[in-house]
Protein backbone atom coordinates (compact mmCIF):
# COMPACT_ATOMS: atom_id res chain seq x y z
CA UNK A 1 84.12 78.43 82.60
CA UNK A 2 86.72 81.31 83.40
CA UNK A 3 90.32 80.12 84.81
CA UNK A 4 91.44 81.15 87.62
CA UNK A 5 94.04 83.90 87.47
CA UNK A 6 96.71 83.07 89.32
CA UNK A 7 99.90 85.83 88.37
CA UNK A 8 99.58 89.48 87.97
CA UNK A 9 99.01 90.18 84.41
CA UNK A 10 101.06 93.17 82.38
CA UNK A 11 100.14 96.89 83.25
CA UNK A 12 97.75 95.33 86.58
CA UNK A 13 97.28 97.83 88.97
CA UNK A 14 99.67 97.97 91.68
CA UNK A 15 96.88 97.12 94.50
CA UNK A 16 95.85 93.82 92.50
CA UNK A 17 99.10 92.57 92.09
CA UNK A 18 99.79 93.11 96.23
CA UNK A 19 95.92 91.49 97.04
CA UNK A 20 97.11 88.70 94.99
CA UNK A 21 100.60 87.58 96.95
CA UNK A 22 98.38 87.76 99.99
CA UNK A 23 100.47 90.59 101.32
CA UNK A 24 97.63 93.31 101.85
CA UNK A 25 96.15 94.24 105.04
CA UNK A 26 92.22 94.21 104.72
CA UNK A 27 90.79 97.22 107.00
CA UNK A 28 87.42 97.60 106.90
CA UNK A 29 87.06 101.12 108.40
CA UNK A 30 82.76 101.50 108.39
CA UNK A 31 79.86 99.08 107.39
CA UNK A 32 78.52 102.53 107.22
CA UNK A 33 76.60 102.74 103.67
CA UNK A 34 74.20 104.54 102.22
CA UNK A 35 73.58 103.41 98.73
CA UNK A 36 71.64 99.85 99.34
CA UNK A 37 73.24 97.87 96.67
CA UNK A 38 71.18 94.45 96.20
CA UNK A 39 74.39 92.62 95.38
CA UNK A 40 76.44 94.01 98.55
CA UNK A 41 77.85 90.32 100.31
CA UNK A 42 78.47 91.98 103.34
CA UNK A 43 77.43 89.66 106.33
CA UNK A 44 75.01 91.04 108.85
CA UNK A 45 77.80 91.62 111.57
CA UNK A 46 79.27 94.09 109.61
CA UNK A 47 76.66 95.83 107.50
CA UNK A 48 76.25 99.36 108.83
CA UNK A 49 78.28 98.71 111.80
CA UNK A 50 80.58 101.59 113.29
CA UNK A 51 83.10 99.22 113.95
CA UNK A 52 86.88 98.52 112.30
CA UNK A 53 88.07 95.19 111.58
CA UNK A 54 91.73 94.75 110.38
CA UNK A 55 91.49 91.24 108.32
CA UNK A 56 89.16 89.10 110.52
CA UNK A 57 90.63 90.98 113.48
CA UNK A 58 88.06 93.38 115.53
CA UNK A 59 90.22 96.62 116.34
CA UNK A 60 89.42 99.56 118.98
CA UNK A 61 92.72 101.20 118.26
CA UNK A 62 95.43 102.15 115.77
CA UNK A 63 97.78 100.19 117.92
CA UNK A 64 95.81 96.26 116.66
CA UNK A 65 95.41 97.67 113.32
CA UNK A 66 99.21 98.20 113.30
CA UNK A 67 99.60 95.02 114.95
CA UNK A 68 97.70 92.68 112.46
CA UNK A 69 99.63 94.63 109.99
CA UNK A 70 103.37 93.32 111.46
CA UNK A 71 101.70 89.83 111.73
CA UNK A 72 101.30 89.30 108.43
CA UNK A 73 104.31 91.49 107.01
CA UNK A 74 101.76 93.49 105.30
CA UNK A 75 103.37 95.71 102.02
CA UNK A 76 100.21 97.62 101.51
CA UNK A 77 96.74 98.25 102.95
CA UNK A 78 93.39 97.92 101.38
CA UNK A 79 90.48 99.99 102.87
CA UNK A 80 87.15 99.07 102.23
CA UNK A 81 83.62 99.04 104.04
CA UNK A 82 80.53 99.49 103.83
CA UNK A 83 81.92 103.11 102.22
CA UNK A 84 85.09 104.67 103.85
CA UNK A 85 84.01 107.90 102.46
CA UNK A 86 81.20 107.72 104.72
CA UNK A 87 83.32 108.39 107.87
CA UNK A 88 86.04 110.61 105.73
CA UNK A 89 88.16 111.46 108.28
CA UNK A 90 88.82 108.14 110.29
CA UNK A 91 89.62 107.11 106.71
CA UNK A 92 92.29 109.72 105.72
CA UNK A 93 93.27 109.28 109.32
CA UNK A 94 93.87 105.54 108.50
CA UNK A 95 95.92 106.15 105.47
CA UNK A 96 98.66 108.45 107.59
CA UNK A 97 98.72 106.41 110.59
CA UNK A 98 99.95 103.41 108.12
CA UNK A 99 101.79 105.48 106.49
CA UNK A 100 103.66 106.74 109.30
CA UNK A 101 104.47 103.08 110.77
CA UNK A 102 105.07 101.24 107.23
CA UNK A 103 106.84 103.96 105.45
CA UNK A 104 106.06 105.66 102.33
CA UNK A 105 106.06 102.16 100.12
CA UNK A 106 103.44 100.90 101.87
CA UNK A 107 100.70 100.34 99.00
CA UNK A 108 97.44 101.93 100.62
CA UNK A 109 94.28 101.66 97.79
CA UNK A 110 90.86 102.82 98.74
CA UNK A 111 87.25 101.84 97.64
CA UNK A 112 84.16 104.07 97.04
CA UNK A 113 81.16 104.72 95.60
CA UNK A 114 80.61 108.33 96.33
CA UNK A 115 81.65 111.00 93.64
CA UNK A 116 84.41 112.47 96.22
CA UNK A 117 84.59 116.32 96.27
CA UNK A 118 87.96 118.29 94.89
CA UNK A 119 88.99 119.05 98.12
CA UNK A 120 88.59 115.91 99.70
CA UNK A 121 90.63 114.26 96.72
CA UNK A 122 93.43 116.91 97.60
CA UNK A 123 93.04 115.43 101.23
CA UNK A 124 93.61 112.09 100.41
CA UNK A 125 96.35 112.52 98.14
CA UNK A 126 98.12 114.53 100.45
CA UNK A 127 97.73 111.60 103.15
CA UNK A 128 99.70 109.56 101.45
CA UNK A 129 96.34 107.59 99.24
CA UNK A 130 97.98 106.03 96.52
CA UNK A 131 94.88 104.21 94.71
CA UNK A 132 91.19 105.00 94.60
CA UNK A 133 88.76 102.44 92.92
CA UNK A 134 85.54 103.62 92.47
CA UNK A 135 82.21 101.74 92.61
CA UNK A 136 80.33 103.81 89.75
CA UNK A 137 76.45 103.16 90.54
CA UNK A 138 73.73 102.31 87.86
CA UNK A 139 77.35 102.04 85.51
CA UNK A 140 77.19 105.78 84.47
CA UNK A 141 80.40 107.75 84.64
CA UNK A 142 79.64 111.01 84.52
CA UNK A 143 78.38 112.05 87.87
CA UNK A 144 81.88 110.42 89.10
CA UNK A 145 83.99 112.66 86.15
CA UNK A 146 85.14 115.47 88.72
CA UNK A 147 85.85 112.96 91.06
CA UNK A 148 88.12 110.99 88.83
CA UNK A 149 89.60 114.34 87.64
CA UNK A 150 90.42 115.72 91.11
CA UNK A 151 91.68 112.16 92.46
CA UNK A 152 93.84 112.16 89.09
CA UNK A 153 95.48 115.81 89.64
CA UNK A 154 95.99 114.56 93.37
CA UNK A 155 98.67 112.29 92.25
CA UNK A 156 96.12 109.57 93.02
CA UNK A 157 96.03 106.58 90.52
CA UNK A 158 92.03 106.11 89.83
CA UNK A 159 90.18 102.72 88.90
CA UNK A 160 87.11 101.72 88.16
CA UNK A 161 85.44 98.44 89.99
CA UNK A 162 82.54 96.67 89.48
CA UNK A 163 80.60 93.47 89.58
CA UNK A 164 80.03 91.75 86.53
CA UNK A 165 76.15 91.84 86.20
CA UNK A 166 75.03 89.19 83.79
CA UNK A 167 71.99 91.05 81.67
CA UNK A 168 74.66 94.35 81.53
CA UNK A 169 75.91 93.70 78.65
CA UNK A 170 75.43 96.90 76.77
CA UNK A 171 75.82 98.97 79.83
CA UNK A 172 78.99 97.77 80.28
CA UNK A 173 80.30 98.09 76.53
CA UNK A 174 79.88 101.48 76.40
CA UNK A 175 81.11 101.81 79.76
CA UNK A 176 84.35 100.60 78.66
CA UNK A 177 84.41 102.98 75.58
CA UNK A 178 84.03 106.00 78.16
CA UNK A 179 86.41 104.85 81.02
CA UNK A 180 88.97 104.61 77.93
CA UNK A 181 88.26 108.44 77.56
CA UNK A 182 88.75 109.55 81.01
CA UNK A 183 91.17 109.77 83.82
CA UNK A 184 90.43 105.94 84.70
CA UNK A 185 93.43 104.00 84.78
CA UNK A 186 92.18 100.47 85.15
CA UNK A 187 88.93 98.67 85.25
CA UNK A 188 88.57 95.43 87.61
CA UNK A 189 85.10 92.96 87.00
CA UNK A 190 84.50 90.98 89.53
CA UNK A 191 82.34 87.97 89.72
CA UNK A 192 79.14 88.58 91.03
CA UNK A 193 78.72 86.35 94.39
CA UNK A 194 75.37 84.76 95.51
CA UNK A 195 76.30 84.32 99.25
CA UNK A 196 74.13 84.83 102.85
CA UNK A 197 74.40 88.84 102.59
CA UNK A 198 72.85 88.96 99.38
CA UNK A 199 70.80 85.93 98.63
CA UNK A 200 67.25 86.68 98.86
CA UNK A 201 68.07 90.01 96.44
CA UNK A 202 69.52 87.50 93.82
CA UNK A 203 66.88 85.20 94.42
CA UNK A 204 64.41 88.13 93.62
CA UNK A 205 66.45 88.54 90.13
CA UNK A 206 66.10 85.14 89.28
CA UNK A 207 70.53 84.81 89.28
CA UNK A 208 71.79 81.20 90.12
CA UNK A 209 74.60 79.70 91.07
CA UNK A 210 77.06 78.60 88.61
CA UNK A 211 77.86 74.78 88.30
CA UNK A 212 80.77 73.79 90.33
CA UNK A 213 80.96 76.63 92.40
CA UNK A 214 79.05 77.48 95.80
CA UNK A 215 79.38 81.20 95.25
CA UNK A 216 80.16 83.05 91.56
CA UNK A 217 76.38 83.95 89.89
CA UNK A 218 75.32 81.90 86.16
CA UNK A 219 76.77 84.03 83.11
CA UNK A 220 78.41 86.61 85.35
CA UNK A 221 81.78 84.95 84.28
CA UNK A 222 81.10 84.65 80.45
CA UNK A 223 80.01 88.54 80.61
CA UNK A 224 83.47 89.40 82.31
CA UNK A 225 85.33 87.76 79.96
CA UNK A 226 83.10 89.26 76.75
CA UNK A 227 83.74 92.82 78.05
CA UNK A 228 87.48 92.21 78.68
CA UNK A 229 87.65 90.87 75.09
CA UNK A 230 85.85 94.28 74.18
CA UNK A 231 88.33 96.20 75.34
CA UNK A 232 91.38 94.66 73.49
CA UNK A 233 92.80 98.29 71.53
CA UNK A 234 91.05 100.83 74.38
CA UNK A 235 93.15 102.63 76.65
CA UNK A 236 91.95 100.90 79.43
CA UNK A 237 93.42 97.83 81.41
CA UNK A 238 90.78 95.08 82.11
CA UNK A 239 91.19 92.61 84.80
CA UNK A 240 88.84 90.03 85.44
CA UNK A 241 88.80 88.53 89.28
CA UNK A 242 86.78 84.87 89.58
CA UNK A 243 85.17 84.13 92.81
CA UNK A 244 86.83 80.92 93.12
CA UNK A 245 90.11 82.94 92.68
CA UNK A 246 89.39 85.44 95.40
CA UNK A 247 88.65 82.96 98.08
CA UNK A 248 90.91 80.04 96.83
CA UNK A 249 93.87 82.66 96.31
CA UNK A 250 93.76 85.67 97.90
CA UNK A 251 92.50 84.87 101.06
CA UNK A 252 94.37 82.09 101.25
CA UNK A 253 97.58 83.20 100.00
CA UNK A 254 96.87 85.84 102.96
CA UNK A 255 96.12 83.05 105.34
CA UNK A 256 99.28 81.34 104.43
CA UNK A 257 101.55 84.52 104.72
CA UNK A 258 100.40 85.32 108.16
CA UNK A 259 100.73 81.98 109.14
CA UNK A 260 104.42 81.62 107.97
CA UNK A 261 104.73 85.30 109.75
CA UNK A 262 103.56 83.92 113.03
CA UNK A 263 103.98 80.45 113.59
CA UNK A 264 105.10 79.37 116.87
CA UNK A 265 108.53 76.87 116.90
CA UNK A 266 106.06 74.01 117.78
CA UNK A 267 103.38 74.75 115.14
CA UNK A 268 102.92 73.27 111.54
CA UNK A 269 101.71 75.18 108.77
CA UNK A 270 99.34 72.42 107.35
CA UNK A 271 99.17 71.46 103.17
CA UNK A 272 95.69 74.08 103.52
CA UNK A 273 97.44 76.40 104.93
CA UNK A 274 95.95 76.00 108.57
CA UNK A 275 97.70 75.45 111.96
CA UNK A 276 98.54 72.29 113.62
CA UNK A 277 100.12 71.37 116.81
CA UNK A 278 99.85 68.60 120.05
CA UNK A 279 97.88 70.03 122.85
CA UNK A 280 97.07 68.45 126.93
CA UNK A 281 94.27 69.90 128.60
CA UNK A 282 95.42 70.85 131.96
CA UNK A 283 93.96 73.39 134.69
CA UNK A 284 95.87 76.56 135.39
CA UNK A 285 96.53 75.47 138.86
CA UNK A 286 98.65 72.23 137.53
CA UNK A 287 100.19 74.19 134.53
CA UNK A 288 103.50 75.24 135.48
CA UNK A 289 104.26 71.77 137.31
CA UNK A 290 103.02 69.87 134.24
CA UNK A 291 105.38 71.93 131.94
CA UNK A 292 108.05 71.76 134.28
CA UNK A 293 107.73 67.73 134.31
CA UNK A 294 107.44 67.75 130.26
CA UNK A 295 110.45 69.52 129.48
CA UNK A 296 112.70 67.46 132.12
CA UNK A 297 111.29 64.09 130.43
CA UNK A 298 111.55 65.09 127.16
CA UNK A 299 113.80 67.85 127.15
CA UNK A 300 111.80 70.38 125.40
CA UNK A 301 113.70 73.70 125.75
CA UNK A 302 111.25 76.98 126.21
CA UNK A 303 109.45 77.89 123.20
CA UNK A 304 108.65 74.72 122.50
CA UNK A 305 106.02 74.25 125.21
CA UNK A 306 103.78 77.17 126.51
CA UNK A 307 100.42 76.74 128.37
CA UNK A 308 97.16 78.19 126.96
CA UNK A 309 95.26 80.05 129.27
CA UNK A 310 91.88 80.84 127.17
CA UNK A 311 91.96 77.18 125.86
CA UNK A 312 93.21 75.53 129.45
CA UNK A 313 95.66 73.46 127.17
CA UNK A 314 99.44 72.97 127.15
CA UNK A 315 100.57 73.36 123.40
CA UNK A 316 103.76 71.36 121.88
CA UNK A 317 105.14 69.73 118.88
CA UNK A 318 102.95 67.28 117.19
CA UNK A 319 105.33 64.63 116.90
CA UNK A 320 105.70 64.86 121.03
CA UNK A 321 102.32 64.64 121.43
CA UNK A 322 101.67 62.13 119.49
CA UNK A 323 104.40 59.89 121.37
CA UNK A 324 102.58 60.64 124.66
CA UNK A 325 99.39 59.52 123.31
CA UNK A 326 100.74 55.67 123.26
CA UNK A 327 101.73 56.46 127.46
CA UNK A 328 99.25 58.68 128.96
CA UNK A 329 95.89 57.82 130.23
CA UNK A 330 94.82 61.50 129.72
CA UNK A 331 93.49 62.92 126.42
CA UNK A 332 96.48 64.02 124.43
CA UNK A 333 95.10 66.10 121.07
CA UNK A 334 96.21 67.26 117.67
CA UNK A 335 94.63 70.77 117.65
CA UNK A 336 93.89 72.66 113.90
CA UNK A 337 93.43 76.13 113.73
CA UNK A 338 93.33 79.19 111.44
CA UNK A 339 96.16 81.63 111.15
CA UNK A 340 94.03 84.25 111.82
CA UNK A 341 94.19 86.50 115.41
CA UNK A 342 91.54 85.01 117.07
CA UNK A 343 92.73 81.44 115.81
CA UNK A 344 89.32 79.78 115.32
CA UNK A 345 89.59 76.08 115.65
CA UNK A 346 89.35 73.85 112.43
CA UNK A 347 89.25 70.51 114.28
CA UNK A 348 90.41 69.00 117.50
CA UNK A 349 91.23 65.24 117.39
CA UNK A 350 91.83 62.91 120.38
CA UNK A 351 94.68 61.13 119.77
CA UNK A 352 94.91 58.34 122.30
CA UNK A 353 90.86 57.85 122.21
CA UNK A 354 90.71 54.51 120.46
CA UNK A 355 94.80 52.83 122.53
């Protein structure tokens, strides 16, 4: 129903335009939440879980968070949860310690749903914050006005974002009308998701899945698009994000960037944006004779051959491997994996298993 949106559209928030190129870190600071939402996707790993994940990466320390944010070439930082207002200072501690290793540019936007106090807006603001969106529960603005008003006067640009909620209609439309009013620079409606976090609540409010797509929620598109109509002449920018487009092009265009960041001289960044490369299995043991052997027969100078020790494989170029294959008695593979830190394998496939 609703196409995909694939370039940043006039007067879009600076935060969108940076999630869309891919070039955001995600940190996830808390699952730590306290307001129960029935249409919150998070998984079950992460749902009020103390722990920090920068992108899919687990992090103990500043040091991988900083990390994960030089493999991808990261411009900007989004900080989400759970609620990072529920464990304030880690979150404010976040913002300076990016800050402090990106530089001032760095685009750092926070979510919350928790009317912040004065004081703490002053706090983030003077940490460097430079975007709050706030999740405004049962759609009603003013118990988040002093929030918006403080974040404002901190120098912090303030948005509004929300689910589209099909059967919201009217709540919405007059939503619009006050956000127009206030303080609120920007409104972003997301599709609402059916996925394993939240299914049995939208199952219990009788939403379904929209045709041709395994996650966006019947008539939560249509809505979007209604209320973003609505708001044609309001002072108030409207974006509308798709499901389809989140996972088809943000995520992936972040998938692709930290590939192209971190690909090794004998990797392939596949057509979907995955890894490929040869691989032998070999024990430790035999490693460094086996690698020694391979680059004196084929001449492949260091870089181009390393040996995996968590995998017990010897990685190089596909095309290499794939000559082996039609010599060697031994499995010789073409290994697929995502870009991502702990490089979860896609596919392996034997390539000599049917000579």
């Amino acid at each position: 129903m609703a196409s995909q949106v694939t370039s940043p559209e006039e007067d879009e928030a600076e935060g969108c335009i940076q999630c869309q190129r891919g070039s955001k870190l995600v940190l996830f600071v808390t699952g730590k939440c306290h307001w129960g939402c029935d249409y919150c996707p998070l998984s079950d790993n992460r749902r009020e879980s103390p722990d920090m994940f920068a992108n899919e990466r687990r992090c103990t320390t500043w040091s991988e968070v900083i990390e994960e944010g030089h493999a991808m070439k990261a411009t900007g930082t989004g900080i989400t949860g759970g609620d990072p207002m529920m464990d304030f200072d880690k979150t404010v501690e976040a913002i300076k310690v990016l800050k402090n290793e990106f530089g001032p540019a760095h685009h750092i936007h926070c979510y919350t749903s928790i009317p912040i106090k004065a004081e703490q807006a002053i706090e983030l603001g003077e940490a460097g914050l430079d975007e709050i969106r706030f999740h405004l529960l049962n759609l009603k603005l003013d118990p988040y006005l002093e929030a918006v008003n403080s974040a404002s006067k901190a120098g912090i640009c303030v948005g509004v974002e929300l689910p589209a909620e099909p059967g919201k209609d009217e709540e919405l439309q007059l939503l619009i009308t006050e956000l127009s009013k206030s303080s609120v620079e920007f409104l972003n409606l997301n599709e609402l998701e059916i996925t394993v976090g939240n299914q049995e609540n939208m199952d219990v409010r009788g939403f379904n899945l929209a045709s041709g797509n395994t996650a966006a929620a019947q008539g939560s598109a249509q809505l979007a698009i209604d209320i973003k109509h609505a708001a044609i002449g309001l002072d108030l920018q409207v974006k509308f994000c798709t499901s389809a487009y989140k996972d088809a092009g943000q995520l992936r265009n972040r998938f692709k960037r930290r590939g192209e960041a971190t690909l090794r001289p004998y990797e392939i960044l596949s057509d979907d944006d995955t890894i490929i490369f040869g691989a032998i299995p070999c024990s430790q043991q035999d490693s460094l004779d086996d690698i020694s052997e391979l680059q004196q027969e084929i001449g492949l100078l260091d870089g181009w051959i390393r040996y995996d020790e968590s995998t017990q494989r010897i990685e190089l170029p596909l095309p290499i491997a794939e000559e082996l294959a039609t010599i060697l008695e031994i499995p010789v593979l073409l290994v697929e994996v995502h870009p991502t830190h702990e490089r979860l394998e896609v596919g392996v496939i034997n390539l000599n298993e049917n000579r």
